[in-house]
N, C-alpha and C. Protein backbone atom coordinates (compact mmCIF):
# COMPACT_ATOMS: atom_id res chain seq x y z
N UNK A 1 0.81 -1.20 0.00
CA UNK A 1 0.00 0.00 0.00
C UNK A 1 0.86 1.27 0.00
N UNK A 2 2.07 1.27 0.97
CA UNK A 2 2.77 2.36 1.16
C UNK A 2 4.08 1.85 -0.45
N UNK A 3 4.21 2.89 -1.00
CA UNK A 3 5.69 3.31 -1.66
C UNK A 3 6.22 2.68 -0.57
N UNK A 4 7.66 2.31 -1.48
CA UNK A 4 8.71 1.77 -0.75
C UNK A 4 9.66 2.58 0.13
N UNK A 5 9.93 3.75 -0.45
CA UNK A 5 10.44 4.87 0.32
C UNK A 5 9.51 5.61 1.93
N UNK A 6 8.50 4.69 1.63
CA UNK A 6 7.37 5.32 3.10
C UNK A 6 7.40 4.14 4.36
N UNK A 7 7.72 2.78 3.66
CA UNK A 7 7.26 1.89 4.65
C UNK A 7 8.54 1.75 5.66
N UNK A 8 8.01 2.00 7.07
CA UNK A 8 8.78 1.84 7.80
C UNK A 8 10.04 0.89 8.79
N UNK A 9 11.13 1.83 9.17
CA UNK A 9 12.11 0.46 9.17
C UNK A 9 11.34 -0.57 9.73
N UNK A 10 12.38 -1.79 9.75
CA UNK A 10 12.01 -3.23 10.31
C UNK A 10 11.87 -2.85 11.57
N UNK A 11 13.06 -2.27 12.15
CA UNK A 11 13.33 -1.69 14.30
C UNK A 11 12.06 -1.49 14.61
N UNK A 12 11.17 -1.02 13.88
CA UNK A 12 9.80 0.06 14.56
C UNK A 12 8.74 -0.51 13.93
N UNK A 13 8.73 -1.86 13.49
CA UNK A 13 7.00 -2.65 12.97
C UNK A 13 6.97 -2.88 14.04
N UNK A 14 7.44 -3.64 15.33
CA UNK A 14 6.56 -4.30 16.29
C UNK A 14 5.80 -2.81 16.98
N UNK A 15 6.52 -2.07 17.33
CA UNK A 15 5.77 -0.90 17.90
C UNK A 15 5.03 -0.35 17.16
N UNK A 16 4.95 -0.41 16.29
CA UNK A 16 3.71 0.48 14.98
C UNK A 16 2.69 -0.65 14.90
N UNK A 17 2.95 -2.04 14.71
CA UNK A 17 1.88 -3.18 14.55
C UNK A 17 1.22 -3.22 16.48
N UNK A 18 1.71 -2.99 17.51
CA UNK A 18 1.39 -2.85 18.72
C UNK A 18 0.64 -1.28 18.64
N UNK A 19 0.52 -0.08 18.21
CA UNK A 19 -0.28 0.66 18.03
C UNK A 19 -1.54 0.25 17.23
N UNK A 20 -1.41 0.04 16.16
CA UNK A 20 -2.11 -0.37 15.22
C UNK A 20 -3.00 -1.34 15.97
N UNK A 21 -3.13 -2.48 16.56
CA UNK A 21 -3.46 -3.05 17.56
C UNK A 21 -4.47 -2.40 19.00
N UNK A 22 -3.88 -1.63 19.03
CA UNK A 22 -4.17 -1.36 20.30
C UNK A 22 -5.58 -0.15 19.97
N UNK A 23 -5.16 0.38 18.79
CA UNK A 23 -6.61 1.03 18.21
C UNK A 23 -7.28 0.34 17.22
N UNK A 24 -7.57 -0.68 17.25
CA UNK A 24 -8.28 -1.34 16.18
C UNK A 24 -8.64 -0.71 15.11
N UNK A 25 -7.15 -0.47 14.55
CA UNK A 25 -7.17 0.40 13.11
C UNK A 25 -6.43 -0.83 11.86
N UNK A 26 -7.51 -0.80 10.91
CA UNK A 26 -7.28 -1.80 9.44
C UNK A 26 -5.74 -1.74 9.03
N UNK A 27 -5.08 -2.35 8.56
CA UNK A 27 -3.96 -2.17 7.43
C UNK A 27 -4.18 -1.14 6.90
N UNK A 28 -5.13 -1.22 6.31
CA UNK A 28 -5.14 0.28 5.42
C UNK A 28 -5.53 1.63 5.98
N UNK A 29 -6.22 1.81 7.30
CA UNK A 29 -6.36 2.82 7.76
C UNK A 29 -5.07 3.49 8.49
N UNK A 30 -4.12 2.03 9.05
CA UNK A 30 -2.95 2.52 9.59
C UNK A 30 -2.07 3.20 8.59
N UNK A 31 -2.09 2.40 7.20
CA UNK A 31 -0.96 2.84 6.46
C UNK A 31 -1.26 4.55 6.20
N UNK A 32 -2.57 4.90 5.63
CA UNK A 32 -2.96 6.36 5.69
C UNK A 32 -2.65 6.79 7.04
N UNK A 33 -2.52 6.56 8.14
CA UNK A 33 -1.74 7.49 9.24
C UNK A 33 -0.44 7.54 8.84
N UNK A 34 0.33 6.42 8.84
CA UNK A 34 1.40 6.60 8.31
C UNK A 34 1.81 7.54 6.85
N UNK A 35 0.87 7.15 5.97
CA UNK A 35 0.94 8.08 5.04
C UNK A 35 1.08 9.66 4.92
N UNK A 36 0.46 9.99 5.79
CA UNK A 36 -0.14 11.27 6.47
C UNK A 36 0.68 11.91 7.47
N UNK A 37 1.80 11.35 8.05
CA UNK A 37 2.47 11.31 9.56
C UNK A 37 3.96 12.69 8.68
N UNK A 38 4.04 13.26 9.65
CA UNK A 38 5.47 14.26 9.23
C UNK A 38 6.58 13.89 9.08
N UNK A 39 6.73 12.12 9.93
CA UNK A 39 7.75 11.69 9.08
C UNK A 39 7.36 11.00 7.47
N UNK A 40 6.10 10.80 7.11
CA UNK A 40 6.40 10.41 5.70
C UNK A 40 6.36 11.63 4.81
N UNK A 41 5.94 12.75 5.15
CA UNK A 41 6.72 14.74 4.46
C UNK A 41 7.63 14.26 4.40
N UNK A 42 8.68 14.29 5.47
CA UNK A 42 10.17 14.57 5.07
C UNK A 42 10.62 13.20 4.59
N UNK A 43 10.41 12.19 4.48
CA UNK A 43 10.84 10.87 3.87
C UNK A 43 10.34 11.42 1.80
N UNK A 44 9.15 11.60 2.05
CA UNK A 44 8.84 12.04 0.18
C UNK A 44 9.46 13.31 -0.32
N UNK A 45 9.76 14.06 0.61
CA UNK A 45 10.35 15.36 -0.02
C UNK A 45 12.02 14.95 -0.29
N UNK A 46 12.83 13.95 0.27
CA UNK A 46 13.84 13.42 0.01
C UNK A 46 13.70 12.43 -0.87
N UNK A 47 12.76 11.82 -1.06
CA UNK A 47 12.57 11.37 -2.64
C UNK A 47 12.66 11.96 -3.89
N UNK A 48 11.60 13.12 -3.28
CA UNK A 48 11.64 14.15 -4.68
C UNK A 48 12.71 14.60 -5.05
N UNK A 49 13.82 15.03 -3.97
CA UNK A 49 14.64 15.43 -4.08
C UNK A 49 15.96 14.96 -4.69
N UNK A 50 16.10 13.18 -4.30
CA UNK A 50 16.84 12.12 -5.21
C UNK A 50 16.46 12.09 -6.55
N UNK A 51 15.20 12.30 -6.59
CA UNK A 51 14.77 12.54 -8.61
C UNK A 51 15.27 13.38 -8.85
N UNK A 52 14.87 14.36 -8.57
CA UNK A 52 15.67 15.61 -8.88
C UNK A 52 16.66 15.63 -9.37
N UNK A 53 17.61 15.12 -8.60
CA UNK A 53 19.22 15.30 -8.32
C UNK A 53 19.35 14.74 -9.95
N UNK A 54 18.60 13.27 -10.41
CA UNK A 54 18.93 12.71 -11.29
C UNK A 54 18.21 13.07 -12.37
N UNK A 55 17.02 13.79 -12.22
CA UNK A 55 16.66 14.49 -13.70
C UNK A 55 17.38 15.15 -13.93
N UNK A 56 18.14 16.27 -13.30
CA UNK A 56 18.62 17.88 -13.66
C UNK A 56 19.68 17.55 -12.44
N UNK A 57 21.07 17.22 -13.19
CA UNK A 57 22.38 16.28 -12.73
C UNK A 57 23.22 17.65 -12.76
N UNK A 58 22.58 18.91 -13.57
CA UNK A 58 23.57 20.06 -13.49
C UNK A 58 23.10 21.09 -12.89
N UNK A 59 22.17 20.89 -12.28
CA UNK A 59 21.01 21.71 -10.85
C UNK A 59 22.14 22.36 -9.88
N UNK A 60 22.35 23.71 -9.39
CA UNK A 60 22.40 24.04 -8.42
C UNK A 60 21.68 22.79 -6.91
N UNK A 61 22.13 22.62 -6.27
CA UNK A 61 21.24 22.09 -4.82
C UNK A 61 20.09 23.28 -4.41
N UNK A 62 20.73 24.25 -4.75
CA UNK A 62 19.51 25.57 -3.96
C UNK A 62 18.44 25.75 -5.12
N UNK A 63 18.65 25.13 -6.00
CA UNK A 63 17.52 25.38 -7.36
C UNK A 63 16.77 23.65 -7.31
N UNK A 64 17.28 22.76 -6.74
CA UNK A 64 16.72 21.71 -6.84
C UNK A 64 16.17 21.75 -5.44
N UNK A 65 16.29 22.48 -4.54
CA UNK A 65 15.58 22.46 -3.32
C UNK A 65 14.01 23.37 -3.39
N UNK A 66 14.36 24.29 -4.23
CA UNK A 66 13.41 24.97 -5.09
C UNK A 66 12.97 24.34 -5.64
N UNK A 67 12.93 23.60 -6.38
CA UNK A 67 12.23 22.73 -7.08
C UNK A 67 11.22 21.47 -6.53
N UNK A 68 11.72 21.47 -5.29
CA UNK A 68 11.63 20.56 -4.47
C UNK A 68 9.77 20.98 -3.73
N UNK A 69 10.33 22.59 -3.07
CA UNK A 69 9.12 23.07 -2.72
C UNK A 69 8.22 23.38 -3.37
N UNK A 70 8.53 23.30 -4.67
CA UNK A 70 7.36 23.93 -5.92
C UNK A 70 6.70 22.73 -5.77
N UNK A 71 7.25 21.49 -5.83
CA UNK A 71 6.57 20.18 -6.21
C UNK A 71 5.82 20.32 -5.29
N UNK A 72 5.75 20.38 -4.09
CA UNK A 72 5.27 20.26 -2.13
C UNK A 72 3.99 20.91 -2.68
N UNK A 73 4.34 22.31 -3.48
CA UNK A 73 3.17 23.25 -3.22
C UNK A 73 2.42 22.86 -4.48
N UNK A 74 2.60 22.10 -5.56
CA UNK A 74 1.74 22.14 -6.49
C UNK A 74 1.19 21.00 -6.33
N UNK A 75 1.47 19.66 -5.68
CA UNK A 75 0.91 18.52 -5.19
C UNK A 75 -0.45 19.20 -3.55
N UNK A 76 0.08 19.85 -2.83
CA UNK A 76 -0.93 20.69 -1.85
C UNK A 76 -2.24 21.41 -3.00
N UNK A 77 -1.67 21.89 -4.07
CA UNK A 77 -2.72 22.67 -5.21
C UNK A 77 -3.61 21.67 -5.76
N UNK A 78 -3.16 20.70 -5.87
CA UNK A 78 -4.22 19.42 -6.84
C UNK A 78 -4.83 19.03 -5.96
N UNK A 79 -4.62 18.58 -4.22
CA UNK A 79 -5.30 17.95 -3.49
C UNK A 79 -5.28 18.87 -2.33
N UNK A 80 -6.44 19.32 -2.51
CA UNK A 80 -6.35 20.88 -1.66
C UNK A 80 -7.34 20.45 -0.08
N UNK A 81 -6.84 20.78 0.98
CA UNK A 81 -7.20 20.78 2.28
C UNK A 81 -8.13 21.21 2.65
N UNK A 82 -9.60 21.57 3.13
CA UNK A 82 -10.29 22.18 3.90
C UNK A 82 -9.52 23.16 5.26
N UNK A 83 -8.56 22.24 5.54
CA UNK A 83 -7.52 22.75 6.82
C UNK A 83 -6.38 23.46 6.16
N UNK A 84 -6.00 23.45 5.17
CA UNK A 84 -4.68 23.60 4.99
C UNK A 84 -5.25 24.97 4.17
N UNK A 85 -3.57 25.74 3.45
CA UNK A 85 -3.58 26.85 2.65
C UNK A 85 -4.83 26.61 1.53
N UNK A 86 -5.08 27.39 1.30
CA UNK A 86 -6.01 27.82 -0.22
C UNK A 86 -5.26 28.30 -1.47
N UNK A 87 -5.92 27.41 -2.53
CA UNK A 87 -5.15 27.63 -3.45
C UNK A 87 -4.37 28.80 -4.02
N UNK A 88 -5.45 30.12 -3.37
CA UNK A 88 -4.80 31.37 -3.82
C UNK A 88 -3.65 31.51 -2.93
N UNK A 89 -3.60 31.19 -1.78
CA UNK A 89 -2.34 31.09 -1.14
C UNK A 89 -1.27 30.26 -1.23
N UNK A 90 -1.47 29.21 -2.03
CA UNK A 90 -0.32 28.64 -2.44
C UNK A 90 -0.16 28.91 -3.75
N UNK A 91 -0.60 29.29 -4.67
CA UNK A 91 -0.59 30.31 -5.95
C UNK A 91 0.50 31.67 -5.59
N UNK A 92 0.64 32.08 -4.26
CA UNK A 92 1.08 33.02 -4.00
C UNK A 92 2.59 32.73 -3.82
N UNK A 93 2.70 31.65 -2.95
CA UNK A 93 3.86 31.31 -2.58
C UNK A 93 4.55 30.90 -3.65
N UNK A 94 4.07 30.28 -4.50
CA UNK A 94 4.65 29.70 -5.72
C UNK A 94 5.07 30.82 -6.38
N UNK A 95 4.27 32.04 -6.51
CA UNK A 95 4.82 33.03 -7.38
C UNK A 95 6.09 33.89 -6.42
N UNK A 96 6.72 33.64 -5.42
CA UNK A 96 7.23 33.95 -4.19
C UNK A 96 8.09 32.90 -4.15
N UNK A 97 8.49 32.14 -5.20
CA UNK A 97 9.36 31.42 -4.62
C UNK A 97 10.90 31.83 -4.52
N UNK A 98 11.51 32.59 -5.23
CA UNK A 98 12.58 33.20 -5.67
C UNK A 98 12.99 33.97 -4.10
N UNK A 99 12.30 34.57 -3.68
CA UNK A 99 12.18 35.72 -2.22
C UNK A 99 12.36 34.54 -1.24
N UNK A 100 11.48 33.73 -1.85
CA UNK A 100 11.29 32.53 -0.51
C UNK A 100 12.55 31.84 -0.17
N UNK A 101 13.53 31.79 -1.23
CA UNK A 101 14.53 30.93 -1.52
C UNK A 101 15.98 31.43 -0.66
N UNK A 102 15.37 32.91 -0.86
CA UNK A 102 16.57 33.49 -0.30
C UNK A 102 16.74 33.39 1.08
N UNK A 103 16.11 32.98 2.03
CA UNK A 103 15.87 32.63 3.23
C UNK A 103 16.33 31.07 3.36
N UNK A 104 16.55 30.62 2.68
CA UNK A 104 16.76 29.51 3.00
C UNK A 104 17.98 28.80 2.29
N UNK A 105 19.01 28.56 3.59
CA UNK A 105 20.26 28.35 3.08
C UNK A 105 20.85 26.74 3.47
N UNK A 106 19.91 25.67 3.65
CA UNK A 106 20.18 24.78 4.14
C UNK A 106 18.85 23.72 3.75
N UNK A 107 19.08 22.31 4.08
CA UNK A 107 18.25 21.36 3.21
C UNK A 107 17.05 21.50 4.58
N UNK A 108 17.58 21.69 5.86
CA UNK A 108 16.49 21.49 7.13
C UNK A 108 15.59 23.24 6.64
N UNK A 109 16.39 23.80 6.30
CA UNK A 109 15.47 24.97 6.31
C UNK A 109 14.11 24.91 5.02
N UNK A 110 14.62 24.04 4.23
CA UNK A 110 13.49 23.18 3.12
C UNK A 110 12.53 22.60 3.84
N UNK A 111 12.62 21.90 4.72
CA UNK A 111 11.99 21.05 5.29
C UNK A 111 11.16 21.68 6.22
N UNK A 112 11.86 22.73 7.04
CA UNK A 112 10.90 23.11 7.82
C UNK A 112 9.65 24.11 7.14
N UNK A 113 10.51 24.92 6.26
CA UNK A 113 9.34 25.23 5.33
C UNK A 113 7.92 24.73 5.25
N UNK A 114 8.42 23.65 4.72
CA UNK A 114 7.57 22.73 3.48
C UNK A 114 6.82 22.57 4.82
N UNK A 115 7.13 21.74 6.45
CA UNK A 115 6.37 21.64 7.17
C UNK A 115 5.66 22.56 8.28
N UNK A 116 5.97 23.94 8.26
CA UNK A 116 5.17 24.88 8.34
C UNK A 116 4.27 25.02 7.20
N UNK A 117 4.56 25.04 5.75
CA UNK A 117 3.53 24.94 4.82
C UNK A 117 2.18 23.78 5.56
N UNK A 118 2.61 22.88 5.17
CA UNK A 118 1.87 21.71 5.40
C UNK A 118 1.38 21.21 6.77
N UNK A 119 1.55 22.12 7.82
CA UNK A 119 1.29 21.70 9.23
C UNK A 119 -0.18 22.05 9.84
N UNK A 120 -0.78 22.44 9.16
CA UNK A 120 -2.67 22.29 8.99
C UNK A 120 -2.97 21.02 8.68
N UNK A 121 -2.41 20.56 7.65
CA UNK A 121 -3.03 19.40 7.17
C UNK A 121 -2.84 17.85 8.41
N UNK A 122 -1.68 18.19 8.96
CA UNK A 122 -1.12 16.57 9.80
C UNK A 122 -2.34 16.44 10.68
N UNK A 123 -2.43 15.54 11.10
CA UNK A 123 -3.41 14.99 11.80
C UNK A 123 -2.70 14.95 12.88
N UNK A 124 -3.58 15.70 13.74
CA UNK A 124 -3.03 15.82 15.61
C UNK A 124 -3.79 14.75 16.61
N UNK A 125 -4.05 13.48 15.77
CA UNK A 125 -4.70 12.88 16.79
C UNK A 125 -3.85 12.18 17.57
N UNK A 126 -4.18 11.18 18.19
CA UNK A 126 -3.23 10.57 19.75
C UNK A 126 -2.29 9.32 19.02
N UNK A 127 -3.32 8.76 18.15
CA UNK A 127 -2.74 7.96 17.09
C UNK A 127 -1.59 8.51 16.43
N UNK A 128 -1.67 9.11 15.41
CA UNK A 128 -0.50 10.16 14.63
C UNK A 128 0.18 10.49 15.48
N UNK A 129 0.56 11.24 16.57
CA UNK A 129 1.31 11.48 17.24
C UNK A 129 2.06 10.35 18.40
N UNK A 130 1.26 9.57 18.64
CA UNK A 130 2.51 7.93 18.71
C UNK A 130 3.21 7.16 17.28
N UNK A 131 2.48 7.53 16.32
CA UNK A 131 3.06 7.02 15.29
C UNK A 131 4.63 7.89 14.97
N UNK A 132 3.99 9.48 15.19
CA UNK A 132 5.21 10.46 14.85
C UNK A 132 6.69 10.00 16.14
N UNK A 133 5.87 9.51 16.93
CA UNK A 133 7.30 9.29 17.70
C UNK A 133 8.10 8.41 17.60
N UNK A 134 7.19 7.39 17.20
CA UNK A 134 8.41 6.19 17.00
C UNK A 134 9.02 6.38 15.41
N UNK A 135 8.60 7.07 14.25
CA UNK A 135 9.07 7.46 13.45
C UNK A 135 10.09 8.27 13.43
N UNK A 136 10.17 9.36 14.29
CA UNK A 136 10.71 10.22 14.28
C UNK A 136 11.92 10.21 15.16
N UNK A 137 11.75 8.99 15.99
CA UNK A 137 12.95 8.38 16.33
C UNK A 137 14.07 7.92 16.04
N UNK A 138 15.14 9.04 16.17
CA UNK A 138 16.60 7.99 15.44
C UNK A 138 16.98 6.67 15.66
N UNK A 139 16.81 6.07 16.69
CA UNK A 139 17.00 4.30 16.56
C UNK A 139 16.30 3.76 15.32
């Protein structure tokens, strides 16, 4: 169900299958938490970003990180939030990306971006947020 780049290490199935469990949530309803969780943002935005690298091999990093957030914001534009920005506001940012860029001199400063962009949309329930921890866990 999950891309291969989403499904989580081996270290952290028993604790994710012991959540999953413990809320009598489907395979597939878990994987959409997981899907949905801020560690699978920053796991797909480092995907995008490995394409990247290999479409456009003569990219600046600061133009492929740009590139990176355009994708964030035009994928947010096709599947647009009730919670999250409005299209005219991400229409905005997009036309803002150049200004936007200049602020940002590092791959975490991409990221945090992208997840201030996108931090309406995560799901703050009790679930998601045990999921975010054991994800977000360096072990």
């Amino acid at each position: 169900m999950l891309p291969t780049y989403l499904k989580p290490p081996k270290n952290k199935l028993k604790e994710l299958e012991t959540i999953r469990k413990n809320y009598k949530l489907t395979h597939f309803d878990f994987s959409l938490e997981i899907g949905s969780s801020r560690w699978a943002t920053i796991k797909t935005q480092e995907k995008t970003l490995e394409q990247l690298r290999i479409q456009f091999p003569l990219a600046t990093e600061k133009k492929l990180w740009g590139a990176v957030i355009l994708s964030k914001l035009e994928a947010m534009r096709g599947a647009p939030s009730p919670i999250g920005p409005s299209s005219y506001e991400i229409a905005k940012l997009k036309a803002w990306i150049d200004e936007i860029m200049k602020d940002i001199s590092s791959w975490d400063g991409v990221i945090n971006f992208i997840l201030n962009v996108s931090k309406a949309t995560f799901n703050i329930s009790v679930v998601q947020s045990e999921i975010n921890k054991i994800l977000e866990r360096k072990n």
